[in-house]
Protein backbone atom coordinates (compact mmCIF):
# COMPACT_ATOMS: atom_id res chain seq x y z
CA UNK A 1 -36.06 -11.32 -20.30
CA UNK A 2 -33.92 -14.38 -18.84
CA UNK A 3 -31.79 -14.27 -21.77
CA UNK A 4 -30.80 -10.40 -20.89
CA UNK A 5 -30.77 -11.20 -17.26
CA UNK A 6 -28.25 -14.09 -17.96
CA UNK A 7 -26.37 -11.81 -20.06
CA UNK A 8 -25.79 -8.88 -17.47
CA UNK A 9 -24.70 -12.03 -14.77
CA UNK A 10 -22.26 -13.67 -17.27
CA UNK A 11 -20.70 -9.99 -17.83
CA UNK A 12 -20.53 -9.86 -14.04
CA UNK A 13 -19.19 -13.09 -13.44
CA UNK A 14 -16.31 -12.77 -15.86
CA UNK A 15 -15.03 -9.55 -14.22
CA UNK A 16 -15.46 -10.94 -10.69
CA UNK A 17 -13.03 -13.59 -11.86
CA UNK A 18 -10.54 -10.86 -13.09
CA UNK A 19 -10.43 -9.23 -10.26
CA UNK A 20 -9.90 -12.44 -8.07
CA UNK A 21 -7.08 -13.54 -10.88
CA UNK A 22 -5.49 -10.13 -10.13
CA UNK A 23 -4.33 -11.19 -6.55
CA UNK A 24 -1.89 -12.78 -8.27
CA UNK A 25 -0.35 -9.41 -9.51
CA UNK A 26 -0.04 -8.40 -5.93
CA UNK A 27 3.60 -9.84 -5.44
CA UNK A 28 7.42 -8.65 -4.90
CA UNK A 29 6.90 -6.64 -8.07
CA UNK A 30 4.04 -4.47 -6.68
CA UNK A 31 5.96 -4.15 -3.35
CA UNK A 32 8.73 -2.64 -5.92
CA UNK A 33 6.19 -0.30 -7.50
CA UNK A 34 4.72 1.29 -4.55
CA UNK A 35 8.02 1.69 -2.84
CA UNK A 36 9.44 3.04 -5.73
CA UNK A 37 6.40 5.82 -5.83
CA UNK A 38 6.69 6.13 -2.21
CA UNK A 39 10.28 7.27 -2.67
CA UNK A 40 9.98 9.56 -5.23
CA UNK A 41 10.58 13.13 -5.44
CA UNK A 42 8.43 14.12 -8.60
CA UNK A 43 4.94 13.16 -9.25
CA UNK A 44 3.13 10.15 -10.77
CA UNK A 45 2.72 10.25 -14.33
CA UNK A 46 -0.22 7.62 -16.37
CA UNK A 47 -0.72 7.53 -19.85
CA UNK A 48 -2.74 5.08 -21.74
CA UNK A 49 -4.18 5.28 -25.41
CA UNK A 50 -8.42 4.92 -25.75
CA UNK A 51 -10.27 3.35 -23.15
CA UNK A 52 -6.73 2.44 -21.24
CA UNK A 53 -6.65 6.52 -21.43
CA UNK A 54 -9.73 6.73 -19.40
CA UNK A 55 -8.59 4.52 -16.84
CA UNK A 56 -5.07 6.35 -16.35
CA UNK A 57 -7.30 9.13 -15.41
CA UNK A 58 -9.80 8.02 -12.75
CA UNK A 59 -6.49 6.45 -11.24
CA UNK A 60 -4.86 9.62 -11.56
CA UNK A 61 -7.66 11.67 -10.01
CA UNK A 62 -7.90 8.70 -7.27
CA UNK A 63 -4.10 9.06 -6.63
CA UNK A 64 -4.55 12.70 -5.67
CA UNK A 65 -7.43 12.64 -3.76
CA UNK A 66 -5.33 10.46 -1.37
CA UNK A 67 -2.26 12.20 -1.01
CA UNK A 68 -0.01 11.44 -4.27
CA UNK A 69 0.55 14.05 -6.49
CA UNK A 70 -0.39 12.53 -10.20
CA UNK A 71 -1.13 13.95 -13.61
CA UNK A 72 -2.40 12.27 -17.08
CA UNK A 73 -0.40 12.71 -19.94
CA UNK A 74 -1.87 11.50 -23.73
CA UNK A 75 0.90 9.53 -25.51
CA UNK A 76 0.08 11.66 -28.77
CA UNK A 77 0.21 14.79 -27.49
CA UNK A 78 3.38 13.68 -25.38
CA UNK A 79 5.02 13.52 -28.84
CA UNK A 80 4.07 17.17 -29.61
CA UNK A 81 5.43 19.00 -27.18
CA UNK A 82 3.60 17.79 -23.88
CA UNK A 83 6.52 15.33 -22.96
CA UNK A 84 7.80 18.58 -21.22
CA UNK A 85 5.55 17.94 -18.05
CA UNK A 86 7.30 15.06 -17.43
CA UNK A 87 10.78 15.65 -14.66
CA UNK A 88 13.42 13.18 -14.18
CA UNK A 89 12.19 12.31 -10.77
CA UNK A 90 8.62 11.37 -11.71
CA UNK A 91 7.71 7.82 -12.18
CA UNK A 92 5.45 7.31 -15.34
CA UNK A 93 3.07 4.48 -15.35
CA UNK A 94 2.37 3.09 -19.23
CA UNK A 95 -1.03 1.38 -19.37
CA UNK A 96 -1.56 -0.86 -22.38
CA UNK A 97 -3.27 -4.03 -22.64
CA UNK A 98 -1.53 -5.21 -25.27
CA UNK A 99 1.70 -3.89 -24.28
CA UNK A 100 2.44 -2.72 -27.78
CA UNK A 101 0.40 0.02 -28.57
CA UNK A 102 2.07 1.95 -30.96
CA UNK A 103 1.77 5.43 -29.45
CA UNK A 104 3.02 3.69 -25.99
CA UNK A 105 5.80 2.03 -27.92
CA UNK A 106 6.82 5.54 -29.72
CA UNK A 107 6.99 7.47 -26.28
CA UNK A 108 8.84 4.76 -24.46
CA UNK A 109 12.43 5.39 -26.11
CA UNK A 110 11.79 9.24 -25.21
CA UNK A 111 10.72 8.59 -21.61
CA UNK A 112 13.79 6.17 -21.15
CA UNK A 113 16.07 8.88 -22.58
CA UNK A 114 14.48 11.09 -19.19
CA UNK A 115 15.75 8.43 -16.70
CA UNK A 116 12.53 7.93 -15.14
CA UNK A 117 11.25 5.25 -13.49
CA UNK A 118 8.85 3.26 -16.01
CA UNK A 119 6.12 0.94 -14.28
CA UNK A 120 4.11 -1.03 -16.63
CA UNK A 121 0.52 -1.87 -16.12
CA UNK A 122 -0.53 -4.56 -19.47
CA UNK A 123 -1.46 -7.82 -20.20
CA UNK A 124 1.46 -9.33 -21.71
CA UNK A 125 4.34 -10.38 -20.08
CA UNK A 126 6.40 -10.82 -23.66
CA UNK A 127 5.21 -7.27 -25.31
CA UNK A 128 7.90 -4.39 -25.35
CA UNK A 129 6.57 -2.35 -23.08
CA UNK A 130 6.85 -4.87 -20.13
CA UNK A 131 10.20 -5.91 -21.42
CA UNK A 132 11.42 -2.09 -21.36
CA UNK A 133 9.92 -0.90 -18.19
CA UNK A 134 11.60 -1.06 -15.27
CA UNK A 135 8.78 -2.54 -12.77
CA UNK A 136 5.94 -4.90 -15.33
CA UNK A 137 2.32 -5.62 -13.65
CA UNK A 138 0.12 -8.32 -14.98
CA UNK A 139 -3.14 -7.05 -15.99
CA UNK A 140 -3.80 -9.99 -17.79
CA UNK A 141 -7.37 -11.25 -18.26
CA UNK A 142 -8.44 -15.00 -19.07
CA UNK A 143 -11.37 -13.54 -21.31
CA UNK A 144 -13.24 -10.24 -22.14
CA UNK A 145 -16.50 -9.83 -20.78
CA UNK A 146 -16.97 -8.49 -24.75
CA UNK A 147 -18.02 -11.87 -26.64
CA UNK A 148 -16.11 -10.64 -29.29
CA UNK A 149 -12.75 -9.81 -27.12
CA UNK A 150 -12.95 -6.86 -29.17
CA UNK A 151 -14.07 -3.93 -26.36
CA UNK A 152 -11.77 -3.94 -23.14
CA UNK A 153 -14.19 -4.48 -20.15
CA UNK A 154 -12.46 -7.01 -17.87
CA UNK A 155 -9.31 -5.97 -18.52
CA UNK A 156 -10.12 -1.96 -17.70
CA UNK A 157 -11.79 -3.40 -14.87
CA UNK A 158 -8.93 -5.42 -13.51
CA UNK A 159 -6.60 -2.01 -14.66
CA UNK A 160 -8.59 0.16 -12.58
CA UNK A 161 -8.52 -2.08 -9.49
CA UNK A 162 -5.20 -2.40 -9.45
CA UNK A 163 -4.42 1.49 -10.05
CA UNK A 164 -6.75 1.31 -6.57
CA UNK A 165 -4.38 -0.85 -5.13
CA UNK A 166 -1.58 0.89 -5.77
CA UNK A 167 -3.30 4.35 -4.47
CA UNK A 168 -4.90 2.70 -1.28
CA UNK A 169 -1.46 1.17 -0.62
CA UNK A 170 0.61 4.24 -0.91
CA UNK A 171 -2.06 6.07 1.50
CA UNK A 172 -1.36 3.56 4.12
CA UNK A 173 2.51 4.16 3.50
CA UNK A 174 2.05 7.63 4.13
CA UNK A 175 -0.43 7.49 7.17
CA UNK A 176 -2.98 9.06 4.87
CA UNK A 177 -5.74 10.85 7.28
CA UNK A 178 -9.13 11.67 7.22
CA UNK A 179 -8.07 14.75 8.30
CA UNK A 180 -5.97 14.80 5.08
CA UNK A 181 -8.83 13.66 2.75
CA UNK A 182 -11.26 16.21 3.69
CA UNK A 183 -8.10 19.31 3.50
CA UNK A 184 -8.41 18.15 0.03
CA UNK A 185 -12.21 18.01 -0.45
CA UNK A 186 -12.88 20.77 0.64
CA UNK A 187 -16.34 21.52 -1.52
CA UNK A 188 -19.54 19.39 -1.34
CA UNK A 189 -20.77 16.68 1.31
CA UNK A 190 -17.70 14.92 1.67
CA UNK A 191 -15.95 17.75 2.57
CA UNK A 192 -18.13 18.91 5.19
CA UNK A 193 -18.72 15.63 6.68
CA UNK A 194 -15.08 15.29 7.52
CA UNK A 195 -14.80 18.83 8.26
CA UNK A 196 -16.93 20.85 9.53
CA UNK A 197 -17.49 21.60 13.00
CA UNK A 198 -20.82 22.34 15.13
CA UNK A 199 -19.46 25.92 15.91
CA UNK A 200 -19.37 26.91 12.35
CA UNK A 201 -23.14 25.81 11.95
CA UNK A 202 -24.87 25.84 15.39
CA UNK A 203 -27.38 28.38 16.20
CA UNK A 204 -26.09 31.11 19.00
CA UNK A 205 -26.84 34.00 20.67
CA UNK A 206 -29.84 35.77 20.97
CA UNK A 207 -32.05 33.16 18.63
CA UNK A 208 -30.95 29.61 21.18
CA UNK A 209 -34.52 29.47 22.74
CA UNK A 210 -34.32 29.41 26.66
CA UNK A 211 -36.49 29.70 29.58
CA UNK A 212 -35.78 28.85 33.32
CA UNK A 213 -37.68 26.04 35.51
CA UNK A 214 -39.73 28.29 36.83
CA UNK A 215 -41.59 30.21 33.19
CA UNK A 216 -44.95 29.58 32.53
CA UNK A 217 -45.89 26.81 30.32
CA UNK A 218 -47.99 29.32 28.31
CA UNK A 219 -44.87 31.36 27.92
CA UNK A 220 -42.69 28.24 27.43
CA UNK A 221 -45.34 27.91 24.04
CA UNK A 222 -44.37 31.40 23.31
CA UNK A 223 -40.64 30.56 23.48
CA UNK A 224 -40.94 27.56 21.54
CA UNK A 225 -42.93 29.50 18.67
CA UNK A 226 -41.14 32.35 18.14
CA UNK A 227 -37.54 30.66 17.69
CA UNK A 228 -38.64 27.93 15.40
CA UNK A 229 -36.80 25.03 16.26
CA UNK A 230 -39.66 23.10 17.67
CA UNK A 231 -37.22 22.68 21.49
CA UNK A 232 -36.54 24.92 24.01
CA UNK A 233 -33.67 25.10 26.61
CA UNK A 234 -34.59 25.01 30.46
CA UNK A 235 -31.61 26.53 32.56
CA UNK A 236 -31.10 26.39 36.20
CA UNK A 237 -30.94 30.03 38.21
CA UNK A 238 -27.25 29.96 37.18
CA UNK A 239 -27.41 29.40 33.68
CA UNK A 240 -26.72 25.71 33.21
CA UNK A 241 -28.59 23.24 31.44
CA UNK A 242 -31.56 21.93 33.41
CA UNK A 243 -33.42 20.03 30.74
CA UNK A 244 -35.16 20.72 27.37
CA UNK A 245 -38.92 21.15 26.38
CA UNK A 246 -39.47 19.85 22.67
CA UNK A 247 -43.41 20.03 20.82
CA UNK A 248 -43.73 16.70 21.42
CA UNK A 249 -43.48 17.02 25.32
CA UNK A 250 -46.28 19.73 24.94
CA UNK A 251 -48.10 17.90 22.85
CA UNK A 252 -48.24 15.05 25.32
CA UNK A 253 -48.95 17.38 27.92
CA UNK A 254 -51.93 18.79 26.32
CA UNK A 255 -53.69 15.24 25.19
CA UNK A 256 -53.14 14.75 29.52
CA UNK A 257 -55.07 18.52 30.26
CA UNK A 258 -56.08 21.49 28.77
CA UNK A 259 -55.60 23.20 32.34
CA UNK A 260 -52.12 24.32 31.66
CA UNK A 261 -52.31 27.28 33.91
CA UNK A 262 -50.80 26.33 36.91
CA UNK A 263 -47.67 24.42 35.41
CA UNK A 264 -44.57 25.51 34.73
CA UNK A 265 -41.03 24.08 32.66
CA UNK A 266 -39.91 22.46 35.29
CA UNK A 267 -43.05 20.28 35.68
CA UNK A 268 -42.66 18.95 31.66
CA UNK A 269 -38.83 19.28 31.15
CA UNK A 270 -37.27 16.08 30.25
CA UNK A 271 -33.76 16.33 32.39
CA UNK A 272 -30.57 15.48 31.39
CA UNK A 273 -30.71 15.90 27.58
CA UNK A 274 -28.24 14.92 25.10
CA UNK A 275 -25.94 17.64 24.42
CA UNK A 276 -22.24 17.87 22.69
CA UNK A 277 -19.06 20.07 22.87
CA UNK A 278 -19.00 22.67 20.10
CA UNK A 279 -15.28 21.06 18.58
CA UNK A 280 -17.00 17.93 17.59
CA UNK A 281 -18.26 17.36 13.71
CA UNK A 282 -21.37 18.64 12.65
CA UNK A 283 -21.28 15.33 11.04
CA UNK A 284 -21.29 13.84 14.22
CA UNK A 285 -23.85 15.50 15.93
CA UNK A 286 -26.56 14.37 12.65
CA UNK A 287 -25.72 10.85 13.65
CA UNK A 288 -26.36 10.97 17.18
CA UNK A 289 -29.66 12.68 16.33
CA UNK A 290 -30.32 10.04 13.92
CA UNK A 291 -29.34 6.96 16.40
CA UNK A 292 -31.58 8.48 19.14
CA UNK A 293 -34.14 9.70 17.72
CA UNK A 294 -33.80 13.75 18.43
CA UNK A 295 -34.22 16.33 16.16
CA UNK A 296 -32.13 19.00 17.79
CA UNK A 297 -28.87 19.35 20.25
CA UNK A 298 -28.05 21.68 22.70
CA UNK A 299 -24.38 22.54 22.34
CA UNK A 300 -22.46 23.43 25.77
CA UNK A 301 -19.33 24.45 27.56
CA UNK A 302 -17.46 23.27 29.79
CA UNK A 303 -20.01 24.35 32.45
CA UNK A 304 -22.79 22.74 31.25
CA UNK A 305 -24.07 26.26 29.87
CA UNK A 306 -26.15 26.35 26.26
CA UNK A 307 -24.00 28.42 23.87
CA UNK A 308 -25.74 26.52 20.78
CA UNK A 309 -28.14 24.65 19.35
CA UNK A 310 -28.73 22.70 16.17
CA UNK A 311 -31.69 21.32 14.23
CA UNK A 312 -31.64 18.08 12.56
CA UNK A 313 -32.70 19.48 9.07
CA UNK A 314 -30.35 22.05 9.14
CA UNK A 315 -27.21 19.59 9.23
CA UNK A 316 -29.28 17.51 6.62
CA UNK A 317 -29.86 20.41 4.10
CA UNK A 318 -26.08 21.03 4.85
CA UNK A 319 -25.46 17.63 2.90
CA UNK A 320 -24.04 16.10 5.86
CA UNK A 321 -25.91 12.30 5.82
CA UNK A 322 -23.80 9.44 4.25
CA UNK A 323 -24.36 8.82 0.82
């Protein structure tokens, strides 16, 4: 067991110290690169060969999920036809750890024919792809986590942390938003969480369960349990919010006395509840639930009148809690 547990730390330790070693890549040269991105009028274009294939695409899919347009193109199927995605203002990014991988090497006179701008992501400062690109990044790697140095592992790393770089970078450049991120996530949690709004989820109308200071705790019960949501508003004779009644407060009530005949809302309330403003995220309104404790939110207006309500497994079931 030690051996295997010394094995996984050695792996970990040895990318670590990539990563760290790639700091030095982060010079005038990647100033060049993300400027020269930055400037362009086309798209980003990665290609890569094998595992440096795989890579191109999670940077790819990472570069348009924060605001630059990219695409993946295979270096074989470039040479069959697919080189025709490729525009004179894109910039093409060649990822090779070797630098001379022969279906990199074959595509480079072609893309150089094109006038594009060639950025270089490898490991060898000498090869012909750095030589022949116009911007060369050092992905180079004192030693593969593979004992062998056979399968890449601290060099994809290293590959894929700078492609991260570059992507975070160029967000920054372009004052990047959240508001930005979640117009293009629009499906699943993270979506939602950076998007969606109390008003499109609170529950309104007819089903928000209110009573005034003055109902009957029995019918306060009878309030409570027909609407479901465990909570009930209390409103003032004009409408606004006077407090809430929750299970818990009856349940408090009732350990106290059973003699429940005589009281009335405003004798259990608890005043001055939390509440928010129906513009803010639902996301928002789960973690001020969470931080104090609540498991549902009266949503006003600007009068301090009840035009909502939502329940704290509601937003969860949404998928709204951090992941």
């Amino acid at each position: 067991m030690n051996e295997i547990i010394n094995n996984g730390k050695e792996v970990i330790r040895i990318e670590a110290a990539a990563i760290a070693d790639l700091q030095n890549s982060i010079n005038e040269k990647f100033v060049e690169a993300v400027e020269t991105i930055y400037a362009s009028k086309g798209r980003v274009v990665l290609t890569g060969m094998g595992k440096s294939g795989l890579i191109a695409r999670k940077i790819v899919a990472t570069l348009n999920s924060t605001g630059t347009a990219a695409i993946y193109l295979h270096p074989t199927d470039a040479l069959h036809g697919d080189l025709g995605m490729v525009r004179s203002e894109d910039v093409v990014i060649l990822i090779s750890k070797s630098g001379n991988t022969e279906e990199i090497s074959n595509l480079l006179p072609m893309l150089k024919r094109m006038s594009v701008k060639l950025i270089a992501m490898c490991g060898n400062v000498d090869s012909k792809l750095a030589q022949e690109s116009n911007i060369f990044l050092n992905i180079a790697v004192k030693e593969e986590a593979c004992p062998y140095d056979l399968a890449p592992t601290a060099s994809t790393t290293a590959t894929l942390v700078l492609g991260d770089a570059l992507a975070v970078s160029l967000l920054k450049k372009r004052n990047f938003t959240a508001k930005d991120f979640a117009f293009l996530h629009p499906g699943g949690s993270l979506g939602k969480r950076l998007s969606l709004k109390i008003k499109e989820v609170m529950i309104t109308g007819d089903r928000i369960p209110r009573v005034t200071k003055e109902t009957s705790i029995k019918d306060v019960i009878i309030e409570i349990t027909s609407k479901r949501l465990g909570t009930t508003c209390v409103l003032e004779s004009d409408g606004t919010l006077a407090g809430i009644i929750t299970d818990g407060d009856l349940r408090r009530l009732l350990e106290k006395t059973l003699n429940i005949s005589g009281l009335f809302a405003k004798d259990v309330m608890t005043g001055k509840p939390k509440v928010m403003k129906e513009e803010f995220l639902a996301s928002f309104a789960l973690q001020q639930m969470e931080n104090f404790k609540i498991t549902s939110l009266v949503i006003v207006d600007d009068q301090n009148r009840p035009v909502g309500i939502v329940h704290l497994h509601d937003l969860i079931n949404l998928g709204l809690q951090s992941r």
